[in-house]
N, C-alpha and C. Protein backbone atom coordinates (compact mmCIF):
# COMPACT_ATOMS: atom_id res chain seq x y z
N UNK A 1 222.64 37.90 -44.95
CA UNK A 1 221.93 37.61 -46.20
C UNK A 1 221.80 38.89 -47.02
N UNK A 2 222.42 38.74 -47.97
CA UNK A 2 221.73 39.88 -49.35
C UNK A 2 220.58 39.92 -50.15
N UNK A 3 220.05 41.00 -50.01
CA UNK A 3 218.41 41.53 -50.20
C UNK A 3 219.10 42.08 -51.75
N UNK A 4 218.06 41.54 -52.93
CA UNK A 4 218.81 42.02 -54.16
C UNK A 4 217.24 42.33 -54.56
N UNK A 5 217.32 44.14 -55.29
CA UNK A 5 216.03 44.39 -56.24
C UNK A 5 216.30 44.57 -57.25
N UNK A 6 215.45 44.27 -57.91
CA UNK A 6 215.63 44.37 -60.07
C UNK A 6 214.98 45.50 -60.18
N UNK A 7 215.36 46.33 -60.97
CA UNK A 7 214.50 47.01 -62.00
C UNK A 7 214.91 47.24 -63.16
N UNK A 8 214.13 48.43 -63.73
CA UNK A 8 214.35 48.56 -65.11
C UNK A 8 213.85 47.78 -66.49
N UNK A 9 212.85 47.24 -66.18
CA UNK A 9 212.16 46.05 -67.09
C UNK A 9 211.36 46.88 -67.49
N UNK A 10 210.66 46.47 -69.00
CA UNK A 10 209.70 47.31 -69.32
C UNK A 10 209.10 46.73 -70.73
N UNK A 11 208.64 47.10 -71.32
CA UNK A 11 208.05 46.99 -72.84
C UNK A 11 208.36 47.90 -73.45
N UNK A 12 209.35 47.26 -74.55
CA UNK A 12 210.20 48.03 -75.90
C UNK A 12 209.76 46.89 -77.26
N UNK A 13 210.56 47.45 -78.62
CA UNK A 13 210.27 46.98 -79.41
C UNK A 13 211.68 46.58 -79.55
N UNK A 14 211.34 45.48 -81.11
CA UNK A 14 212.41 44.51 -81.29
C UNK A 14 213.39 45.77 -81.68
N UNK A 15 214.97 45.74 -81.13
CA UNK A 15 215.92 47.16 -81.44
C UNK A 15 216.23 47.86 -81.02
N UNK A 16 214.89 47.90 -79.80
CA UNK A 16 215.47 48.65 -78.86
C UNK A 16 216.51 48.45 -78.07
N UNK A 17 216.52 49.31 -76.51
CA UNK A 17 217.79 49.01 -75.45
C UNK A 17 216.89 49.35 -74.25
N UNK A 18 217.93 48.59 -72.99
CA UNK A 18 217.03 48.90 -72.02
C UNK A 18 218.30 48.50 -70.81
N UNK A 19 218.15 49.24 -69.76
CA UNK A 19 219.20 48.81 -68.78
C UNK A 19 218.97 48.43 -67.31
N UNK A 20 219.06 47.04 -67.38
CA UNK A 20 218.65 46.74 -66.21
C UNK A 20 219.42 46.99 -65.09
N UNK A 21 219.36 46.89 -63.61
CA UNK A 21 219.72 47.52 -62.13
C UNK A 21 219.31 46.39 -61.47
N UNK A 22 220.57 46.08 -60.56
CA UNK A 22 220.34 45.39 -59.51
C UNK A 22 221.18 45.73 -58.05
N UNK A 23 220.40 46.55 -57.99
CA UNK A 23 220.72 47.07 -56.36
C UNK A 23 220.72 45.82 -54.86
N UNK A 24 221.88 46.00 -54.20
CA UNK A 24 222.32 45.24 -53.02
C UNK A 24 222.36 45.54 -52.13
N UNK A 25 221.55 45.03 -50.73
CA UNK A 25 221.68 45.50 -49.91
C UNK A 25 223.22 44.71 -49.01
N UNK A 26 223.77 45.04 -47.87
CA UNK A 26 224.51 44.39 -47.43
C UNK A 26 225.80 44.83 -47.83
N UNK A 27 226.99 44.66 -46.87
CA UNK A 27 228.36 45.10 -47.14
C UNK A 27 229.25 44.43 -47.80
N UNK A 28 228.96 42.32 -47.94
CA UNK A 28 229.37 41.56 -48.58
C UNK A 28 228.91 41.02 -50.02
N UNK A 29 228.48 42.22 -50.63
CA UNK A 29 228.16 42.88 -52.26
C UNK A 29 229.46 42.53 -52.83
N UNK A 30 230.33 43.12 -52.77
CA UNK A 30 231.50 43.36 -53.68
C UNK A 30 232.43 42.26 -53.28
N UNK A 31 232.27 41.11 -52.49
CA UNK A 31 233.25 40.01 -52.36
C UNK A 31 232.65 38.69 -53.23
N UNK A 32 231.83 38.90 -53.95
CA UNK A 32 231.67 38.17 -54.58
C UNK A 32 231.11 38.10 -56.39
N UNK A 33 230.79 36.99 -56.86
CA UNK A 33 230.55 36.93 -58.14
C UNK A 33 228.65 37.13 -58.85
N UNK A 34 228.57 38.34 -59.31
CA UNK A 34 226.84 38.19 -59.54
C UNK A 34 226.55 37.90 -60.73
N UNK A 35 225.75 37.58 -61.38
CA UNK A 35 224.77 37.11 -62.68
C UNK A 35 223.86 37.33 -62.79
N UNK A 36 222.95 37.36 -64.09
CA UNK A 36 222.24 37.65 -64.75
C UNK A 36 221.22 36.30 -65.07
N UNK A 37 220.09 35.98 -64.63
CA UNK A 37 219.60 35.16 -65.55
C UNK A 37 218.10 35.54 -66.06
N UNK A 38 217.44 34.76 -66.86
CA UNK A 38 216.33 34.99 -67.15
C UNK A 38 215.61 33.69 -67.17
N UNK A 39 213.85 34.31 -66.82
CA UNK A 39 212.96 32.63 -67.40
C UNK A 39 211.55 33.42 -68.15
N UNK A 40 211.83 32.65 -69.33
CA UNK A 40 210.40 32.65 -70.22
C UNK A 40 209.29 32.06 -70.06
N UNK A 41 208.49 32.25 -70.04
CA UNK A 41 206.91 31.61 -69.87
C UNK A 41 207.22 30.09 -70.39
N UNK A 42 207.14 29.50 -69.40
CA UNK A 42 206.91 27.88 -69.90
C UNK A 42 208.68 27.11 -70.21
N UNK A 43 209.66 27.79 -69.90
CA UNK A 43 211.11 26.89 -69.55
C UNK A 43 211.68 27.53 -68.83
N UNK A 44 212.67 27.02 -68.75
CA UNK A 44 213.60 27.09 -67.24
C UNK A 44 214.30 28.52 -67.69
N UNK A 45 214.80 28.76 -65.83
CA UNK A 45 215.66 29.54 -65.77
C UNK A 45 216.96 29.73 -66.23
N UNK A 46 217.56 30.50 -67.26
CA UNK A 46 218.93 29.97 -67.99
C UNK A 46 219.47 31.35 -67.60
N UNK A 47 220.89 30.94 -67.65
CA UNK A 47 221.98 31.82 -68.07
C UNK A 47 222.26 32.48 -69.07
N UNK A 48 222.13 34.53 -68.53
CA UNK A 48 222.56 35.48 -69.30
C UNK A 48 224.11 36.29 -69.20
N UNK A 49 224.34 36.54 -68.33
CA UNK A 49 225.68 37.00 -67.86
C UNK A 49 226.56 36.68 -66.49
N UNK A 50 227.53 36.91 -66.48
CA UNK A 50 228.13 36.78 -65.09
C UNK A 50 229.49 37.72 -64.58
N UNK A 51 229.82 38.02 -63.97
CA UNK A 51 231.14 39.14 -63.28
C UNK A 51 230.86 38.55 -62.28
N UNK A 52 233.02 38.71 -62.13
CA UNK A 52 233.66 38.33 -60.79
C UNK A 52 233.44 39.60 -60.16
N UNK A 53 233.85 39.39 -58.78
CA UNK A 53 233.68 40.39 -57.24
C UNK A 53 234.45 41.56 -58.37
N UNK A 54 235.88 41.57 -58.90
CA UNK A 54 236.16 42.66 -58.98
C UNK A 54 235.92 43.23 -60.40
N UNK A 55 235.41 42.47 -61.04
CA UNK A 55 234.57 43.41 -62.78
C UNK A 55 235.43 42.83 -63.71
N UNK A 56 236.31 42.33 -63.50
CA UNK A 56 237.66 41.73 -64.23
C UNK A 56 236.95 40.09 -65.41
N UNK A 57 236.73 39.41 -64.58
CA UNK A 57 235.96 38.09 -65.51
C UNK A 57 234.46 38.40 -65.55
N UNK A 58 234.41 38.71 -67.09
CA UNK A 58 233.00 38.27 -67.36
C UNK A 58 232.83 37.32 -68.67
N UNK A 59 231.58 37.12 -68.38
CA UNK A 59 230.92 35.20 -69.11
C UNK A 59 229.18 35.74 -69.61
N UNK A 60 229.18 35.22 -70.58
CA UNK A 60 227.84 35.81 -71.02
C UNK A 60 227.06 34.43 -71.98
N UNK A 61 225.88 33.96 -72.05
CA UNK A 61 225.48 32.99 -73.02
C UNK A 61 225.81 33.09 -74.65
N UNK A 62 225.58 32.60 -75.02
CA UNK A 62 226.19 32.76 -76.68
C UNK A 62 224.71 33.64 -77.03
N UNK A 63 223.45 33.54 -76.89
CA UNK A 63 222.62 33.78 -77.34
C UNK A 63 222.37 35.37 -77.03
N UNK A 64 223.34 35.64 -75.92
CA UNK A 64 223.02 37.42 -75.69
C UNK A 64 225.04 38.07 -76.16
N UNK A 65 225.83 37.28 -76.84
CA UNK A 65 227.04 38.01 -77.02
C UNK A 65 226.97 38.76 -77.83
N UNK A 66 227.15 39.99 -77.48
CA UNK A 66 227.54 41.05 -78.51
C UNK A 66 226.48 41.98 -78.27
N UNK A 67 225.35 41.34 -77.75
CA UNK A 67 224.23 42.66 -77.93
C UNK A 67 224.31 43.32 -76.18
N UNK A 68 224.63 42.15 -74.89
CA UNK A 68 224.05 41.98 -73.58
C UNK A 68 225.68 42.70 -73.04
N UNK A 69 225.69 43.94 -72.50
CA UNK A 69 227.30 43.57 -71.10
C UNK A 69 226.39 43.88 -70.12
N UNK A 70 226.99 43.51 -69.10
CA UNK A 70 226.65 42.79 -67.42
C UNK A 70 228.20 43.71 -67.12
N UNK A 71 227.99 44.86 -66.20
CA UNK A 71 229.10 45.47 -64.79
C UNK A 71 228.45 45.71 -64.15
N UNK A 72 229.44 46.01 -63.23
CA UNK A 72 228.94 46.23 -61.96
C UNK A 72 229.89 47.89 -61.12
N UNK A 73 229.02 48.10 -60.06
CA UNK A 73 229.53 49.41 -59.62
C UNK A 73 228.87 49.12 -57.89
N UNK A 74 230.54 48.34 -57.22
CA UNK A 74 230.99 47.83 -55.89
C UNK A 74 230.90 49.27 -55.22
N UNK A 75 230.97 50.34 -54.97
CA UNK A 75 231.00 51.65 -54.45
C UNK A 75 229.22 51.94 -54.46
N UNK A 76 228.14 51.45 -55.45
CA UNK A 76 227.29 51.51 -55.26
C UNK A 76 226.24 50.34 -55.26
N UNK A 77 226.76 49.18 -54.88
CA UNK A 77 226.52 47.96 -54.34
C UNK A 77 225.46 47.62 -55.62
N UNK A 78 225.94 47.80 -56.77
CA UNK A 78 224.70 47.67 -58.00
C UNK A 78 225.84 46.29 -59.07
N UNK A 79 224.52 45.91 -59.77
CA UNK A 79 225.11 45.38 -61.05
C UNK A 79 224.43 46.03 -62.20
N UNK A 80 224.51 45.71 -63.01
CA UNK A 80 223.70 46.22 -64.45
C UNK A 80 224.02 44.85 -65.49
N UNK A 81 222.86 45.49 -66.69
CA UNK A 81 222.82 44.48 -67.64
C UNK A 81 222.19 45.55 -68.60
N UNK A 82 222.89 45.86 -69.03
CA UNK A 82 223.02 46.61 -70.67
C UNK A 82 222.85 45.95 -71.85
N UNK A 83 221.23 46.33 -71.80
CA UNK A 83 220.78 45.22 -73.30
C UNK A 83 220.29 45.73 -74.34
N UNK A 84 220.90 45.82 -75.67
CA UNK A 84 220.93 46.29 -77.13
C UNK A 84 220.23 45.15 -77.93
N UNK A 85 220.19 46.06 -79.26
CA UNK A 85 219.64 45.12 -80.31
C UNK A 85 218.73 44.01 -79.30
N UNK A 86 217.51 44.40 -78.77
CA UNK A 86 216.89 43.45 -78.37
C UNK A 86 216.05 42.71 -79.29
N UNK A 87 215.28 41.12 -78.79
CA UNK A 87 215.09 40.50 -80.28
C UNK A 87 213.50 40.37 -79.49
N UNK A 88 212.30 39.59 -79.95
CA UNK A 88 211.30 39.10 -79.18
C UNK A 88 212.05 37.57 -78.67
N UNK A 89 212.90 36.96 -78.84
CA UNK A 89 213.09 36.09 -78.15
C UNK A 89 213.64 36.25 -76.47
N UNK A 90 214.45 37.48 -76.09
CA UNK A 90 214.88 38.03 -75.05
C UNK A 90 213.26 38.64 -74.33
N UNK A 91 212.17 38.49 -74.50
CA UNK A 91 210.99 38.65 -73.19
C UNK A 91 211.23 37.41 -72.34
N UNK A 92 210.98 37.55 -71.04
CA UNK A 92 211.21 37.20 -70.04
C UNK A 92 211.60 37.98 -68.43
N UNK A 93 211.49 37.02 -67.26
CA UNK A 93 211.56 37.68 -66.41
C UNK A 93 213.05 37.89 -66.30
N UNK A 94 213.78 38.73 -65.95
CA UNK A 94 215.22 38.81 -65.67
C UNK A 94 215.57 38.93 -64.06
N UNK A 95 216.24 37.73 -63.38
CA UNK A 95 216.47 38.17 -62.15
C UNK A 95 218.17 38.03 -61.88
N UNK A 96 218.59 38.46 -60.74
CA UNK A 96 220.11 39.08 -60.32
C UNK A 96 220.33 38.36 -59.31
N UNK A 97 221.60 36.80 -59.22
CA UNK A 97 221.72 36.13 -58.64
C UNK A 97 223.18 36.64 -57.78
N UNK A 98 223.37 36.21 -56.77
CA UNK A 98 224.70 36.67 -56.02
C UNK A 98 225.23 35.39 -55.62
N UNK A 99 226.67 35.24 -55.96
CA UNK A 99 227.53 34.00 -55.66
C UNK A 99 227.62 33.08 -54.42
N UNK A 100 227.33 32.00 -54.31
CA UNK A 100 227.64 31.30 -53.25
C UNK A 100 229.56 31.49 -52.73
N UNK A 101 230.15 31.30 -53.66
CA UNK A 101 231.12 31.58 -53.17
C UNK A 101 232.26 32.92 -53.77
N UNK A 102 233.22 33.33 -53.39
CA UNK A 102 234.39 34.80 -54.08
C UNK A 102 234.67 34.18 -55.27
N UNK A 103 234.89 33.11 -55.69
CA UNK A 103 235.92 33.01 -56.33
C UNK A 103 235.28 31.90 -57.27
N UNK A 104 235.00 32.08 -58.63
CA UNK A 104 234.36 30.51 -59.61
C UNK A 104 235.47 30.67 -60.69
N UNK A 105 234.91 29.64 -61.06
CA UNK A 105 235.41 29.27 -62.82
C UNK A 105 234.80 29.68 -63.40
N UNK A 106 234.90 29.74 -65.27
CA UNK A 106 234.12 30.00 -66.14
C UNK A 106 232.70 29.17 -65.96
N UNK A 107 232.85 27.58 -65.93
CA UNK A 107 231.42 26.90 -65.72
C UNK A 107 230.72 27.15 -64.87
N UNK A 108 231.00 27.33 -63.74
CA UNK A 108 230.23 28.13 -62.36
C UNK A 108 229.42 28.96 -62.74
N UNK A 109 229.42 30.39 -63.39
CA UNK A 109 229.25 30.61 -63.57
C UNK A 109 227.45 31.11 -63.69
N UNK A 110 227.52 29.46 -65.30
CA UNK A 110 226.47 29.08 -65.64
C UNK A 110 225.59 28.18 -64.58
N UNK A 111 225.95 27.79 -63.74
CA UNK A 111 225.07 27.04 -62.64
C UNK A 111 224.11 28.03 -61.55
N UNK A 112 222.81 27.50 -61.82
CA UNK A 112 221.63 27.87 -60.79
C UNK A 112 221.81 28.12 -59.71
N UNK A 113 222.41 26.80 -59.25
CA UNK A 113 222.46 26.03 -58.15
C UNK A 113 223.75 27.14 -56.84
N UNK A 114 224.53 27.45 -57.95
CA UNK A 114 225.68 28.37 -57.32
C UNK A 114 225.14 29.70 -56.79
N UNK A 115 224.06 30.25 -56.78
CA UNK A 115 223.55 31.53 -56.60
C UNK A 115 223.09 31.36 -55.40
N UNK A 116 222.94 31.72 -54.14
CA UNK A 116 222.21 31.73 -52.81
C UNK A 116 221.15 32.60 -52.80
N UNK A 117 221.26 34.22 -53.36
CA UNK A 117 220.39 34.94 -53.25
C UNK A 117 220.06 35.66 -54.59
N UNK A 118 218.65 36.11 -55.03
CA UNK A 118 217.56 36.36 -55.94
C UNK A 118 217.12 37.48 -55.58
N UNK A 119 217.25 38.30 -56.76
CA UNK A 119 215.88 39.31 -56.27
C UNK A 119 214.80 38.30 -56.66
N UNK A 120 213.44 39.66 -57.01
CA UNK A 120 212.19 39.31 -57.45
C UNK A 120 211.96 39.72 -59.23
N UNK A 121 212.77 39.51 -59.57
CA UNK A 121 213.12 39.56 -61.01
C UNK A 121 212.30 40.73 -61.72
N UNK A 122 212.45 41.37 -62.83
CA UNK A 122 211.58 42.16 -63.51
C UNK A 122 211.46 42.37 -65.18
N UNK A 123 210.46 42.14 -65.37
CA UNK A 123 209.64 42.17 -66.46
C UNK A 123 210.09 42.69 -67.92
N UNK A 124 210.61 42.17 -68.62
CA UNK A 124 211.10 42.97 -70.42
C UNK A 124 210.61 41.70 -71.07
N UNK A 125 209.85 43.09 -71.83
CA UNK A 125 209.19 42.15 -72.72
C UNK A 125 209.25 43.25 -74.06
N UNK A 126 209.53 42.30 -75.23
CA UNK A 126 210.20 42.51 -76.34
C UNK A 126 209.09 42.43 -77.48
N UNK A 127 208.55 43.80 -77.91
CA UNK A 127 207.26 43.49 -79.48
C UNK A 127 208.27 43.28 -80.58
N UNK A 128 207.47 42.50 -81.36
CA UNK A 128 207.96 42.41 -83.27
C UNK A 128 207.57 43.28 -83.95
C-alpha cells in the first residue's frame, strides 16, 4: 500500500501561485498513474489533473487549463501541482490520488473511483 502526504497549501490572494507536493512512500510510485483532485466546502470531490507512470500523458479539468500543470519526479517518488493565476473559486482541500491500475485512458483519468490511495489532502485557500 502507498502512504501519500500533501503539502504546500496555504493562504494566498486571488494571482497568486503556490506549489503543491505529494510525496510517496513505497517502490510501486512510478508504475503507475497519479492525480490531482480537490473538494470545496459543501460539493464533491472533482477532478484537477492527472499523469501517466511515465510524465508523458497528462489531462487536466477545463476549469484549471492553462493556469494548473501536474508532474511528477519518479527518482523522488513526488508529484506536484503548479498552480498560477489562482482565482477564489480554486479554495479547497487538494488531495493526491494514486492509480488503481499502470495504464488508463483519457476518461479514467477523471474517475474517483479509479484511485486506491489518498493522502490527507491540504488546505489553499484563495482571498479576493
Amino acid at each position: 500500500q502507498v502512504q501519500l502526504v500533501e503539502s504546500g497549501g496555504g493562504l494566498v490572494q486571488a494571482g497568486d501561485s503556490l506549489r503543491l507536493s505529494c510525496a510517496a512512500s513505497g517502490r510501486t510510485f512510478s508504475s503507475y498513474p497519479m492525480a490531482w483532485f480537490r473538494q470545496a466546502p459543501g460539493k464533491e470531490r472533482e477532478f484537477v489533473g492527472g499523469i501517466s507512470w511515465s510524465g508523458t500523458r497528462i489531462h487536466y479539468a477545463d476549469s484549471v487549463q492553462g493556469r494548473f500543470t501536474i508532474s511528477r519526479d519518479n527518482t523522488k517518488n513526488t508529484v506536484y501541482l503548479q498552480m498560477n493565476s489562482l482565482k477564489p473559486e480554486d479554495t479547497a482541500v487538494y488531495y493526491c490520488g494514486k492509480a488503481r491500475r499502470a495504464y488508463y485512458s483519457g476518461t479514467d483519468y477523471y474517475t474517483e473511483g479509479l484511485y486506491d490511495s489518498w493522502g490527507q489532502g491540504t488546505q489553499v485557500t484563495v482571498s479576493s
